[in-house]
Protein backbone atom coordinates (compact mmCIF):
# COMPACT_ATOMS: atom_id res chain seq x y z
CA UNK A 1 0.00 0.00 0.00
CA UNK A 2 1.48 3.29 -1.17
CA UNK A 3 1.95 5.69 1.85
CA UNK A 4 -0.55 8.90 2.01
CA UNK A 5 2.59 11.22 1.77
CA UNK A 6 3.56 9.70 -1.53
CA UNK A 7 1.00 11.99 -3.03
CA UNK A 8 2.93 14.74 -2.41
CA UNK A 9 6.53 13.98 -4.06
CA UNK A 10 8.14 16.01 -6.61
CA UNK A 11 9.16 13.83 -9.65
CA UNK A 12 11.25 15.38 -12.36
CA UNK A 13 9.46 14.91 -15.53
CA UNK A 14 11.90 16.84 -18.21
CA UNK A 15 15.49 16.41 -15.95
CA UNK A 16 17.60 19.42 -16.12
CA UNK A 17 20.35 20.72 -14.80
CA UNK A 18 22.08 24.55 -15.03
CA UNK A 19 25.08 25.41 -13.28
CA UNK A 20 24.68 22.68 -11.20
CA UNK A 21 21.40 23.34 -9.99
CA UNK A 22 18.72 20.93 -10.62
CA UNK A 23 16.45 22.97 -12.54
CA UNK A 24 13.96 20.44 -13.89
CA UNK A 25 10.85 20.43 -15.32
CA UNK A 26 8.25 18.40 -12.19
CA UNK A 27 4.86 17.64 -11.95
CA UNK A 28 4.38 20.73 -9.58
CA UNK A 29 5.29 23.20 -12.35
CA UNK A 30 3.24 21.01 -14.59
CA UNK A 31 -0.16 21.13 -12.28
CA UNK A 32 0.46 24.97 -12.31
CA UNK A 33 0.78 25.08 -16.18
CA UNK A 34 -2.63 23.73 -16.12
CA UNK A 35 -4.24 25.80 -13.52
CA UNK A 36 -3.04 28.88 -15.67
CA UNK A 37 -4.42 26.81 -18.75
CA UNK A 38 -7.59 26.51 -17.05
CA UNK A 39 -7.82 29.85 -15.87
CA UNK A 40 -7.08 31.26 -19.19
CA UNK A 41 -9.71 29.16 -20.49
CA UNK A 42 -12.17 29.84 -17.76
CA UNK A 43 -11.63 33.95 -18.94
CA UNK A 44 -11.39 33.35 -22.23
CA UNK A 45 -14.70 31.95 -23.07
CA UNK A 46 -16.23 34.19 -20.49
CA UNK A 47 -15.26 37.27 -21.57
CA UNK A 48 -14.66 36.59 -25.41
CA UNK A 49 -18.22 37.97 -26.58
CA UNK A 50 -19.40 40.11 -23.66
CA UNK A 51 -23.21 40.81 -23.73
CA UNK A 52 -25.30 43.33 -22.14
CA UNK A 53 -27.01 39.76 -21.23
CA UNK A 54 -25.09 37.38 -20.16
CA UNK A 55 -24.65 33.89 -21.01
CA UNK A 56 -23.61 30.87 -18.48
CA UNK A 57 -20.19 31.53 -18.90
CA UNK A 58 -19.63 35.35 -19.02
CA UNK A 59 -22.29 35.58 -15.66
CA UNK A 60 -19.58 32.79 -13.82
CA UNK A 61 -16.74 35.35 -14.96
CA UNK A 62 -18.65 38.23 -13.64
CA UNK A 63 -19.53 36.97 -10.56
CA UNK A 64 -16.15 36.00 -9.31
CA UNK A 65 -14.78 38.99 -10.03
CA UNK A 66 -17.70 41.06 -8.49
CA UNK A 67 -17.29 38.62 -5.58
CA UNK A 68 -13.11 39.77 -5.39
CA UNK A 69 -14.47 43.30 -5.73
CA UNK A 70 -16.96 43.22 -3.07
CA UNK A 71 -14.13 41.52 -0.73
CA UNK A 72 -11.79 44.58 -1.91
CA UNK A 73 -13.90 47.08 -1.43
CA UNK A 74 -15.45 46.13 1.80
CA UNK A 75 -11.55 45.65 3.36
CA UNK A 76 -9.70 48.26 1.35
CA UNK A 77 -12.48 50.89 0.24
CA UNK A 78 -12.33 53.09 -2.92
CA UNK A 79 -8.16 52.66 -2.57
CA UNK A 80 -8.31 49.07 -2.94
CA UNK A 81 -9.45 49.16 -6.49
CA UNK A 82 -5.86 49.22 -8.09
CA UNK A 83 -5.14 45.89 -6.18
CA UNK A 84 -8.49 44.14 -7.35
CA UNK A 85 -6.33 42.34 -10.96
CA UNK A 86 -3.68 41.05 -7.85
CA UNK A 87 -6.19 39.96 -5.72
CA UNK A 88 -8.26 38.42 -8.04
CA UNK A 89 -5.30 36.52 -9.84
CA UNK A 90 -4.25 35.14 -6.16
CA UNK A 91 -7.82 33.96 -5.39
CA UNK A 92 -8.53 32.39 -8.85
CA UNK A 93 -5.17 30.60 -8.75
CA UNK A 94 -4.89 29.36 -5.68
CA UNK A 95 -8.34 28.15 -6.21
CA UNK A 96 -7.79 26.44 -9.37
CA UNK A 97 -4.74 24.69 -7.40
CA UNK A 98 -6.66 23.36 -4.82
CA UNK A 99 -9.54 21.99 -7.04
CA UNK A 100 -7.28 20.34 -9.49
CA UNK A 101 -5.32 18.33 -6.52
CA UNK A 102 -9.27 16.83 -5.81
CA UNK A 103 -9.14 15.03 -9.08
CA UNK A 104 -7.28 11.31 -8.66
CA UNK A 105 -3.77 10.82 -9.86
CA UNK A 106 -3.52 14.68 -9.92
CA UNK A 107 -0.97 16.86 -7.84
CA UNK A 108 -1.89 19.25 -5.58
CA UNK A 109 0.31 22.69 -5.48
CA UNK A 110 -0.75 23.89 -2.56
CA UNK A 111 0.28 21.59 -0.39
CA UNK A 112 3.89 22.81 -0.45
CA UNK A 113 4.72 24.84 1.76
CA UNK A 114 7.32 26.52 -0.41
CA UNK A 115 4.48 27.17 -2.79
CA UNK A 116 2.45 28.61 -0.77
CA UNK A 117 5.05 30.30 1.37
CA UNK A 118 6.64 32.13 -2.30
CA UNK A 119 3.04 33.57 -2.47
CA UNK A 120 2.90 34.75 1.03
CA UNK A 121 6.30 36.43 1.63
CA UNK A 122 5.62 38.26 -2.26
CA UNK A 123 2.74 39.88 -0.04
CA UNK A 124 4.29 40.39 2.54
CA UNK A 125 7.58 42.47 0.87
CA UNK A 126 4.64 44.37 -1.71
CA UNK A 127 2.67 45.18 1.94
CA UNK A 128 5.54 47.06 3.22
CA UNK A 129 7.05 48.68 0.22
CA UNK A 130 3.27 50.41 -0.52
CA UNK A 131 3.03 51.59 3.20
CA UNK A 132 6.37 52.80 2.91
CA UNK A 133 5.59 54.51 -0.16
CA UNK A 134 2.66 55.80 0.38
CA UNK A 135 3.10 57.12 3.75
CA UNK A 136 7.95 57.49 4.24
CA UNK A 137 8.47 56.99 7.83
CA UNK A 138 5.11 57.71 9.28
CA UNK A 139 4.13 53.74 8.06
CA UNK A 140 6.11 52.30 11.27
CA UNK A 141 3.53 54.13 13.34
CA UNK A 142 1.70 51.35 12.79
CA UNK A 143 3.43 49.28 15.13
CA UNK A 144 2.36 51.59 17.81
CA UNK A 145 -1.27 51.77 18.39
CA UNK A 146 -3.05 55.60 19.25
CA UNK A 147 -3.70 56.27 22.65
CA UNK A 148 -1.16 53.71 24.05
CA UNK A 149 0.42 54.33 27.49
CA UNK A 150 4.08 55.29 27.17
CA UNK A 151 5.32 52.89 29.40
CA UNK A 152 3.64 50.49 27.59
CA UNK A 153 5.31 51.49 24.54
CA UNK A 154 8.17 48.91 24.21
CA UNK A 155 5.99 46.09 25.08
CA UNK A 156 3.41 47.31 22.40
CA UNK A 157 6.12 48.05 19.89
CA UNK A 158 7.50 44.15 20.39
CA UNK A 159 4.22 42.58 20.11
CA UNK A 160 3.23 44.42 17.01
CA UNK A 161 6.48 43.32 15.55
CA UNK A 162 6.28 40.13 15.85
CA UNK A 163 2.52 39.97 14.91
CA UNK A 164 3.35 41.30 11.48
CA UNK A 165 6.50 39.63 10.74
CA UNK A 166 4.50 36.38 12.12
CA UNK A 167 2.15 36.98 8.83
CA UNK A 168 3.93 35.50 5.64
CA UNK A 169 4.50 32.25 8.07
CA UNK A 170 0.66 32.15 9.29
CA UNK A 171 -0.64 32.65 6.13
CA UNK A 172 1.38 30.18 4.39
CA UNK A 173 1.11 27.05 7.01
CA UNK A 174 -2.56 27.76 7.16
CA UNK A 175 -3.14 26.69 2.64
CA UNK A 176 -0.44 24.36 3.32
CA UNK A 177 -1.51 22.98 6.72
CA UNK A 178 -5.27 22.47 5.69
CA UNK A 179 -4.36 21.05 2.48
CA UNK A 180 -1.79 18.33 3.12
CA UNK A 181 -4.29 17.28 6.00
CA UNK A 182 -7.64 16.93 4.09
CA UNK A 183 -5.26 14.93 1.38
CA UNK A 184 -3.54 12.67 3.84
CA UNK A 185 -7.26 11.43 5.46
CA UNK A 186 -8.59 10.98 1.88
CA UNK A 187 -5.39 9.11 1.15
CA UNK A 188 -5.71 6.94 4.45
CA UNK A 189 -9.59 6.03 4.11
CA UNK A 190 -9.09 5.14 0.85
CA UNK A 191 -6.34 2.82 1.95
CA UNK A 192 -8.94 0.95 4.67
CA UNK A 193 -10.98 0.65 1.44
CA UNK A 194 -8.81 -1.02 -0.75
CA UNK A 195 -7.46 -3.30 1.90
CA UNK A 196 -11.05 -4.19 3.37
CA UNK A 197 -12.06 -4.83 0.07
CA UNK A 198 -9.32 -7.38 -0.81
CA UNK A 199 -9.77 -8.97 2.56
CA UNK A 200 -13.23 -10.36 1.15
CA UNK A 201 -16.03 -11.96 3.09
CA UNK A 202 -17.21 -9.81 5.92
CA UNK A 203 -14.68 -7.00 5.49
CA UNK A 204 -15.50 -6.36 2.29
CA UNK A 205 -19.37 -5.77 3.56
CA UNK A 206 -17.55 -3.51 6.63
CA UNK A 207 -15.43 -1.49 3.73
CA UNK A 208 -18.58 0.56 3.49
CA UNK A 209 -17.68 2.44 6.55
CA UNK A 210 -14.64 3.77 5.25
CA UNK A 211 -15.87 4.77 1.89
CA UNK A 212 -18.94 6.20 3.50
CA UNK A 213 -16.34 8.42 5.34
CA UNK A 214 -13.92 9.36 2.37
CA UNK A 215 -17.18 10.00 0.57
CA UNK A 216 -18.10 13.19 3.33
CA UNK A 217 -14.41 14.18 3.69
CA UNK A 218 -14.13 14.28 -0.35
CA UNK A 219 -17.07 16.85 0.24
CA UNK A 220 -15.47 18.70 3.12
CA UNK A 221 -12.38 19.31 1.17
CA UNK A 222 -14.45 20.68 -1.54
CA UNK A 223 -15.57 23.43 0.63
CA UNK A 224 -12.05 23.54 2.37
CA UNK A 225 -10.21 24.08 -0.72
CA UNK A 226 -13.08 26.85 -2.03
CA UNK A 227 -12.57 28.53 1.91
CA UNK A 228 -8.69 28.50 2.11
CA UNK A 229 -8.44 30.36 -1.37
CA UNK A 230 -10.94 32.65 -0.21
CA UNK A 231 -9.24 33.05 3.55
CA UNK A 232 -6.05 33.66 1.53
CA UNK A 233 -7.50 36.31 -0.66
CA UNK A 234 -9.33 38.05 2.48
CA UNK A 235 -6.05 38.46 4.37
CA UNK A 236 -4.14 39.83 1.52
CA UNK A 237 -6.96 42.70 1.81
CA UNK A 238 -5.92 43.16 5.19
CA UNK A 239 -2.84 43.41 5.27
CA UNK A 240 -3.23 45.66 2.27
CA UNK A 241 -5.29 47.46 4.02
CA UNK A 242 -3.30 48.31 6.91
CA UNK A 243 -0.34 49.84 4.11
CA UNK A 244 -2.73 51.73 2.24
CA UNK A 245 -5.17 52.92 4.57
CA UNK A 246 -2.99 53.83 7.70
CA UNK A 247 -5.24 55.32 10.13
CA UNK A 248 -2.97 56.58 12.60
């Protein structure tokens, strides 16, 4: 029986090698070629004949992208609207990631914590280069809270700190985390299916159990993968939020 953690190993498929870096081709950058490929096709046929009416697949267009606006403008405000494109790429990608690694035999991206990790530390660096720009010095205020006791100050200052740089590392272990676990339990219930199954007689009858089970966490993963690219998304709008809209 193959382990559940096999599901997640990077195999080369085109080998390659620069410099002496192994800079190969794997199934992870090939599962992320298709979610792009999907995506692409996804907009393409949505938006390729816009009509004042619209059909089944220009409405599914328009209402994830007035479902990233609404997020954006109810986290941002009227600022936020130059990040919407940014925002809505993340969401749509990550989501796309997460669906395709449902599918059997399929690899899911997002349950690499470099992956997801890459994505969260971009944010993170973009976060503090806009507050920096758009507010110099005055940004770091925000590690001190209005109204806050002066000999509280250093305390404050510390725990804000580490709160923010704590983000890119919460925000990529929580994808990652929620991923990898929903995976592994499909993986393992499957596993007591298979094996029950071949057992014959009265297991076989008992194997119901277990596919029962895999059956309900197939559909809590659906929603989990659906949530975590929308929890993703939602935080990038804070944390935008606190660069653009400084409020003290």
């Amino acid at each position: 029986m193959a382990s559940p953690l096999e599901q997640f190993q990077i195999k080369p498929i085109v080998p390659l090698e620069v410099a002496g870096n192994d800079v190969s081709f794997t199934n992870s950058a090939a599962f992320m070629l298709l979610a792009l490929f999907l995506i692409w096709a996804f907009m393409f046929f949505g938006t390729r004949k816009a009509e004042l009416v619209a059909g089944r697949w220009q409405s599914a267009v328009e209402a994830v992208h007035e479902f990233v606006v609404g997020m954006v403008d109810e986290n941002i405000g009227p600022k936020g609207r130059p990040y919407v494109p940014f925002i809505f790429s993340l969401f749509i990608f990550i989501l796309a990631a997460n669906l395709i690694g449902l599918f059997p035999y399929s690899f899911t991206v997002t349950s690499h914590i470099a992956v997801t990790f890459a994505f969260a530390a971009f944010i993170f660096v973009a976060c503090v280069l806009i507050g920096i720009a758009k507010h110099g010095f005055h940004w770091f205020s925000l590690f001190l809270p209005p109204g806050t006791p002066w000999f509280l100050a250093p305390l404050i200052i510390l725990i804000e700190i580490i709160s923010f740089l704590s983000r890119p590392v919460t925000l990529s272990v929580r994808l990652f985390a929620n991923m990898t676990a929903g995976h592994i339990l499909l993986k393992v219930f499957a596993g007591f299916v298979i094996s029950l199954g071949l057992a014959g007689g009265i297991w076989a009858a008992v194997g119901v159990l277990p596919f029962a089970m895999n059956v309900a966490l197939y559909a809590l993963e659906l929603l989990v993968a659906v949530v975590q690219a929308y929890v993703f998304a939602l935080l990038t709008s804070v944390y935008l939020n606190d660069s653009i809209n400084l409020s003290h």
